[in-house]
Protein backbone atom coordinates (compact mmCIF):
# COMPACT_ATOMS: atom_id res chain seq x y z
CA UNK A 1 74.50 116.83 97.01
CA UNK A 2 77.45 118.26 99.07
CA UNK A 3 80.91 119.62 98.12
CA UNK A 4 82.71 117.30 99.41
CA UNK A 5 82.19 113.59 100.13
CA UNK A 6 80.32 110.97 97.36
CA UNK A 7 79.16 112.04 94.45
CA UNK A 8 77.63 108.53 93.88
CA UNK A 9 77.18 105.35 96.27
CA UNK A 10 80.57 103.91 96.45
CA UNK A 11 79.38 100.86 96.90
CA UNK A 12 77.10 100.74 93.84
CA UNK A 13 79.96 101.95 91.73
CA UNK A 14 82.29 99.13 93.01
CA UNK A 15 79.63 96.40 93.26
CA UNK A 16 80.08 96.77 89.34
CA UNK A 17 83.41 96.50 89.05
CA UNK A 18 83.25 93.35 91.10
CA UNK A 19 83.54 91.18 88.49
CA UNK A 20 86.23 92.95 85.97
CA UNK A 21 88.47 92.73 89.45
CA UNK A 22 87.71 89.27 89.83
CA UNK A 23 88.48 88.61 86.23
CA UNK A 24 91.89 90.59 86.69
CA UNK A 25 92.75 88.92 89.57
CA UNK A 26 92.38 85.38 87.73
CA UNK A 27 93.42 86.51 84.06
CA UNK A 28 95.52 89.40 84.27
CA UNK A 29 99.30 89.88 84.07
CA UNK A 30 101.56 89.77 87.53
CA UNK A 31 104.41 91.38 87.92
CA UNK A 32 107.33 89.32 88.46
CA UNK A 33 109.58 89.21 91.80
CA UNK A 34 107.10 88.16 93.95
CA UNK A 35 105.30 85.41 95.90
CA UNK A 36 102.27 84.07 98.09
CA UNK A 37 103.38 83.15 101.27
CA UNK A 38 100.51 82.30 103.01
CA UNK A 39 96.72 82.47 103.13
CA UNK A 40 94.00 82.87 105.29
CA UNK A 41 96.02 84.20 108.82
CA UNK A 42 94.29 84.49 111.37
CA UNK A 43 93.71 87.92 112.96
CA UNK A 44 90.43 87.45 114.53
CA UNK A 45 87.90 84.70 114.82
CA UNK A 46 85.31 85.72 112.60
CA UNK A 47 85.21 83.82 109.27
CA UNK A 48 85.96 87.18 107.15
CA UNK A 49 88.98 88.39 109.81
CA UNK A 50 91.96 86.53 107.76
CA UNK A 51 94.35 87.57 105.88
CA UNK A 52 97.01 86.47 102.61
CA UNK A 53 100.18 87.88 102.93
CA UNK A 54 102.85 88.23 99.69
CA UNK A 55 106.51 88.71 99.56
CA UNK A 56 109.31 89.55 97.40
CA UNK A 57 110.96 86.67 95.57
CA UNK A 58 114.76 87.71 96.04
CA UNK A 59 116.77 86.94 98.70
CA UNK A 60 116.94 89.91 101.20
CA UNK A 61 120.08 91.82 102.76
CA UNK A 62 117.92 92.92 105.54
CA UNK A 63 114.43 92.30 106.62
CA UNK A 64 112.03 93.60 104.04
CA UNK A 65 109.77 96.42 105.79
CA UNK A 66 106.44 95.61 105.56
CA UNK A 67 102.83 97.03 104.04
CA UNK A 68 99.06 96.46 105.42
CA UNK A 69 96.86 96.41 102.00
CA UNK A 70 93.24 97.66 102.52
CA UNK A 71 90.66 97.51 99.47
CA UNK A 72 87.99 99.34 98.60
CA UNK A 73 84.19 97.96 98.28
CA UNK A 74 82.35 101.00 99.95
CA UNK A 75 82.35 99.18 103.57
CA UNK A 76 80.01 96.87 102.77
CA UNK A 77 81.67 94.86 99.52
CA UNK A 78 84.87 93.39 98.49
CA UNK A 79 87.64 90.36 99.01
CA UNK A 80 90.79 90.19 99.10
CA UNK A 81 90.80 87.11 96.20
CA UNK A 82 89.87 89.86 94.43
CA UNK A 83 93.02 92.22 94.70
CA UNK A 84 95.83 89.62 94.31
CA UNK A 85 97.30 91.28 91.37
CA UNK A 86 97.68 94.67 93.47
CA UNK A 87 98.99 93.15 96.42
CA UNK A 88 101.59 91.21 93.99
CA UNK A 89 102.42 94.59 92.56
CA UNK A 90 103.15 96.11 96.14
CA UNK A 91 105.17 92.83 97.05
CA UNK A 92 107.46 92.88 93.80
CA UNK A 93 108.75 96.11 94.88
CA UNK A 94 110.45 94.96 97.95
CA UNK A 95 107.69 95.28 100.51
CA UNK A 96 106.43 92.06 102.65
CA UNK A 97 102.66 92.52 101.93
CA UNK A 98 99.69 91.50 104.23
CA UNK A 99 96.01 91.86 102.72
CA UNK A 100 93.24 91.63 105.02
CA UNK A 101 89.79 90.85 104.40
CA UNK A 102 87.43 92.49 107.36
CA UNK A 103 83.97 92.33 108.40
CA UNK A 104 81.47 94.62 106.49
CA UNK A 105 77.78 95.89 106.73
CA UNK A 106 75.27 94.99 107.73
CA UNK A 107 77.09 92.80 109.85
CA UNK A 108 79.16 95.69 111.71
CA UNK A 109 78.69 99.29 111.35
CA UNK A 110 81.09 101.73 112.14
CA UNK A 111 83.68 101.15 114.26
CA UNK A 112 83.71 97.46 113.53
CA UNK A 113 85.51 97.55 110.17
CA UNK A 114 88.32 99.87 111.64
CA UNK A 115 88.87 97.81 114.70
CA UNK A 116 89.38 95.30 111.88
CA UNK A 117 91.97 97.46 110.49
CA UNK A 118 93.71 97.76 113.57
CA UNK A 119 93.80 94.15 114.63
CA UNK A 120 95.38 93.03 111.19
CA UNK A 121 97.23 95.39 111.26
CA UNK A 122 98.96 94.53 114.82
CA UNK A 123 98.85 90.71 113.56
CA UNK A 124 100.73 91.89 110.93
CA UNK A 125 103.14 93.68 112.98
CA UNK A 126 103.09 90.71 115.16
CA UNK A 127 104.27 88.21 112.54
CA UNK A 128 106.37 90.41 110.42
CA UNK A 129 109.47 88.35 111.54
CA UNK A 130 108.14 85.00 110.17
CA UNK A 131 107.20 86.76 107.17
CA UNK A 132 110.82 87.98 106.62
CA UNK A 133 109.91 91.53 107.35
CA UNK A 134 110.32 94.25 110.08
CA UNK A 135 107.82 95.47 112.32
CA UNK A 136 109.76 98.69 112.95
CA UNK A 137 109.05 99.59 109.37
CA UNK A 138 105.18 99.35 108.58
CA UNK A 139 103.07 100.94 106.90
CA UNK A 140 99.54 101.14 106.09
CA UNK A 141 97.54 101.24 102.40
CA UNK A 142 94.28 101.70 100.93
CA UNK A 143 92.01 102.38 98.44
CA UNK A 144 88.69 103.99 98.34
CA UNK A 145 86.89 102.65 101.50
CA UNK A 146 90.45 100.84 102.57
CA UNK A 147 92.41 104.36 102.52
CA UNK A 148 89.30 105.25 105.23
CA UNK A 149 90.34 102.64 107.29
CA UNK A 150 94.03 103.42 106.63
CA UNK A 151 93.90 106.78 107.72
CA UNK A 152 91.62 106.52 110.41
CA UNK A 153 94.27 103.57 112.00
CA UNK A 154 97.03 106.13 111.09
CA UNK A 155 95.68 109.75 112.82
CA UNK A 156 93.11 108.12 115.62
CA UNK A 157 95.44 106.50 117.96
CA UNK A 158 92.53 104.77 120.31
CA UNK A 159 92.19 102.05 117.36
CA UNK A 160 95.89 100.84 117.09
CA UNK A 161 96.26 101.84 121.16
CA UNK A 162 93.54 99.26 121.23
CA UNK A 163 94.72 96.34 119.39
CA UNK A 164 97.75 96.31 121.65
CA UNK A 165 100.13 97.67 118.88
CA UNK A 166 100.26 101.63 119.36
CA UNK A 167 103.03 103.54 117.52
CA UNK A 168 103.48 100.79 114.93
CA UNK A 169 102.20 102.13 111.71
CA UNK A 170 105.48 104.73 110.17
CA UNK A 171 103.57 105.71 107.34
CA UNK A 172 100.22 105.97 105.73
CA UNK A 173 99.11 105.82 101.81
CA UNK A 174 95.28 106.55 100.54
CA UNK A 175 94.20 106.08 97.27
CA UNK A 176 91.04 107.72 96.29
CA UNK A 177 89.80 108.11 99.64
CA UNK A 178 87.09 109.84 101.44
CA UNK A 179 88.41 111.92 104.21
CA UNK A 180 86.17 114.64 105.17
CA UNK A 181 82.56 113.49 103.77
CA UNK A 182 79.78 115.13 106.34
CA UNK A 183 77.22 114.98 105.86
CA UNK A 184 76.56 111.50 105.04
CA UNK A 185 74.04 111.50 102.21
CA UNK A 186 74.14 108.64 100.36
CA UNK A 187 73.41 105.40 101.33
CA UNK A 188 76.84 103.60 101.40
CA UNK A 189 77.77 105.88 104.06
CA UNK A 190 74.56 106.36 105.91
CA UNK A 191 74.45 102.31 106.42
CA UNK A 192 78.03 102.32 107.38
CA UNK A 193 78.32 105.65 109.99
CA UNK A 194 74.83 106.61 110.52
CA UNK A 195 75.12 105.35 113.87
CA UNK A 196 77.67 106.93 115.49
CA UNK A 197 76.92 109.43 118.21
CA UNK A 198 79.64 111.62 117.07
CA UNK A 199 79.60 111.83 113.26
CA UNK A 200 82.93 113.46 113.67
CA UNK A 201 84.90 110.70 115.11
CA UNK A 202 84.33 108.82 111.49
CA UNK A 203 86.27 111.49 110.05
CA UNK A 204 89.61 111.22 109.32
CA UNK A 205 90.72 114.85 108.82
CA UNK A 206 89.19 115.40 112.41
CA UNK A 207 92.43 113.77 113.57
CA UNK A 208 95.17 115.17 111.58
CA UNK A 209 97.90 115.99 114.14
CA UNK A 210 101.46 116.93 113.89
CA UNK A 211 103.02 113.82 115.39
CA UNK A 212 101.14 111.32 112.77
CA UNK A 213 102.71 109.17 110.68
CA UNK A 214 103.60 111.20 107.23
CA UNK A 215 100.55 110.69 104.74
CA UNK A 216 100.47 110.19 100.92
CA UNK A 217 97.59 110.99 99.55
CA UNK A 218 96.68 110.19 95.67
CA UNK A 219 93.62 111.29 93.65
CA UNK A 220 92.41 111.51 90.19
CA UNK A 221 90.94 115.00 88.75
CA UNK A 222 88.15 112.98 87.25
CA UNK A 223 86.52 111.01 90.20
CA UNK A 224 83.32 110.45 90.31
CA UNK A 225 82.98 108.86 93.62
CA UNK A 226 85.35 110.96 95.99
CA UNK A 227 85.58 114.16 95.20
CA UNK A 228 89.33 114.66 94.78
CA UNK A 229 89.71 117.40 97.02
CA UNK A 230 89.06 115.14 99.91
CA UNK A 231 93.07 114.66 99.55
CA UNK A 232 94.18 118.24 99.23
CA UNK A 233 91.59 119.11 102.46
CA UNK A 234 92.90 115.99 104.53
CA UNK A 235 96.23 117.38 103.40
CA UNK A 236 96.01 121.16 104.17
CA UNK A 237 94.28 120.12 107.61
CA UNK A 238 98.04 118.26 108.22
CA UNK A 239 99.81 121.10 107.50
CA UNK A 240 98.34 123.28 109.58
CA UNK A 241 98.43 121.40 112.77
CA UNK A 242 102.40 120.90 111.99
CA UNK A 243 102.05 117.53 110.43
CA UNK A 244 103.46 115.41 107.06
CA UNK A 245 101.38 115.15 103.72
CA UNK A 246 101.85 114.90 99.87
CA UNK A 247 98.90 114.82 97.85
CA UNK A 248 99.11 113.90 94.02
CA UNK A 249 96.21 114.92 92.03
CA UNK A 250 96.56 112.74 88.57
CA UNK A 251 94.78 114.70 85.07
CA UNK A 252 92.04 112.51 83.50
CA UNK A 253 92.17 109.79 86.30
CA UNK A 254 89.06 108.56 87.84
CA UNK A 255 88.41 106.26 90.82
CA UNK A 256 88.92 103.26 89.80
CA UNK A 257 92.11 103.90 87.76
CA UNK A 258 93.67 104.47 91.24
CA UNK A 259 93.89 100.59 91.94
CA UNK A 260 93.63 99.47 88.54
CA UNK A 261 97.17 101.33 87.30
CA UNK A 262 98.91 98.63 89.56
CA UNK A 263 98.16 96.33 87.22
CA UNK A 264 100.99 95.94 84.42
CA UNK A 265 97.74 96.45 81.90
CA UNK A 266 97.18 99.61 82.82
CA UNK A 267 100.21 101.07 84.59
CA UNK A 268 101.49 103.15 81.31
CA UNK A 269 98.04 105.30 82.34
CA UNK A 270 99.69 107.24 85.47
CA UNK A 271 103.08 106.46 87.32
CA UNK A 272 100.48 106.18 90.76
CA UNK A 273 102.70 102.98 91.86
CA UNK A 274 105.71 104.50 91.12
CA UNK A 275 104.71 107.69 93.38
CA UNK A 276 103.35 105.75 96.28
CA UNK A 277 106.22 103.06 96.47
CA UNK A 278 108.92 105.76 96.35
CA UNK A 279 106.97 107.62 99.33
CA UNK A 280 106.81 103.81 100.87
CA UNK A 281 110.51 103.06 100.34
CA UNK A 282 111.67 106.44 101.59
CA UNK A 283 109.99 106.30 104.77
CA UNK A 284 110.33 103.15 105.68
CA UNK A 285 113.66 102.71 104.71
């Protein structure tokens, strides 16, 4: 087992908390101050490339700026009628919120999912006016296997160059993500990246560069599935090169408490929405 990367099969750890999602999603607490919009936009036309999008409830003084919401599900699990809740949280703090579902494997291995990424991303960025929001203000966020796709939309600029939108994305949030996991040795990756000719170009920390967007980069000390150093590596690599990062390790956290503390149930656990939302509001203010 390597340093860095998974410890475990990402998928296999979130495949089980499939259904306590699901079960938050339908049962759990909301906060208040926000509202669906719409569901099921179009960004693509494959069945799993749409999208539900969530804003604030008050009436704005300016157009709200506006957040792409990636989950997690190890690349090859996961829906966004799973994450409402999270996406509700994001959207009741004065962000218009647009949460994509995207094709997984075995259907497409990498680069499908990111080009995914990238195309709701510019969809998002393309609408943000309806939506109330502003497409000079947008920013990208993800958890586990969605801050992958975050930060590889946010450092590699062929993907966002690509879906017609480059220079769009201001800022870039990861929670629990894997960042600099070579080699691939557990199956969730191998299935997802094996692939590639250049293992490197999966990476995200092989494009940190000083003119990307500024990074925030949560972790907790006790993750089982991404080693929380991936963050403070990712991070370092972005100094170096001249760039913007803030990594926040949190004591006792483990991956899943990540997501799960923006949920009012659970938020008294670690301020993590507090953190990334003031990072958020700050740079895309």
């Amino acid at each position: 087992m390597t340093r860095r990367g998974f410890l475990v099969s990402a998928a296999a750890a979130l495949a089980a908390a499939c259904s306590p999602l699901a079960a938050l999603n339908a049962l759990g607490p909301r906060d208040r101050g926000a509202r669906r919009l719409a569901s099921g936009v179009r960004y693509g036309d494959d069945p799993r490339q749409r999208m539900d999008v969530l804003v604030p409830t008050a009436a704005p003084d300016r157009p709200w700026p506006v957040l792409v919401f990636f989950y997690g599900g190890g690349w090859d699990s996961g829906e966004r009628g799973h994450y409402g809740w999270a996406a509700h949280a994001l959207a009741a703090r004065g962000f218009v919120v647009a949460m994509p579902d995207y094709r997984l494997v075995p259907t497409v291995h990498f680069p499908g999912f990111i080009e995914d990424a990238a195309a709701a991303t510019a969809r998002a960025a393309e609408l943000a006016g309806t939506w109330g929001g502003d497409r000079g203000w947008l920013g990208v966020v993800g958890h586990s296997a969605g801050a992958h796709l975050a930060m590889m939309i946010a450092l590699d600029r062929r993907y966002m160059a690509g879906a017609g939108a480059p220079g769009v994305i201001r800022a870039a949030a990861g929670l629990a993500g894997p960042y600099d996991f070579l080699p691939l040795d557990v199956p969730a990756s191998i299935n997802a990246f094996g692939r590639a000719p250049d293992l490197t170009l999966t990476q995200p920390v092989t494009f940190a560069r000083a003119d990307a967007p500024p990074l925030w980069l949560g972790h907790g000390t006790d993750d089982e599935v991404v080693h929380a150093e991936d963050a403070t590596i990712l991070c370092e690599r972005m100094r170096a090169v001249g760039g913007r990062c803030e990594a926040k390790l949190y004591p006792g956290l483990n991956h899943a408490d990540l997501i799960a503390t923006f949920s009012p149930l659970f938020r008294k656990k670690a301020p993590v929405l507090d953190d990334v939302t003031a990072f958020l509001r700050r740079e895309l203010a």
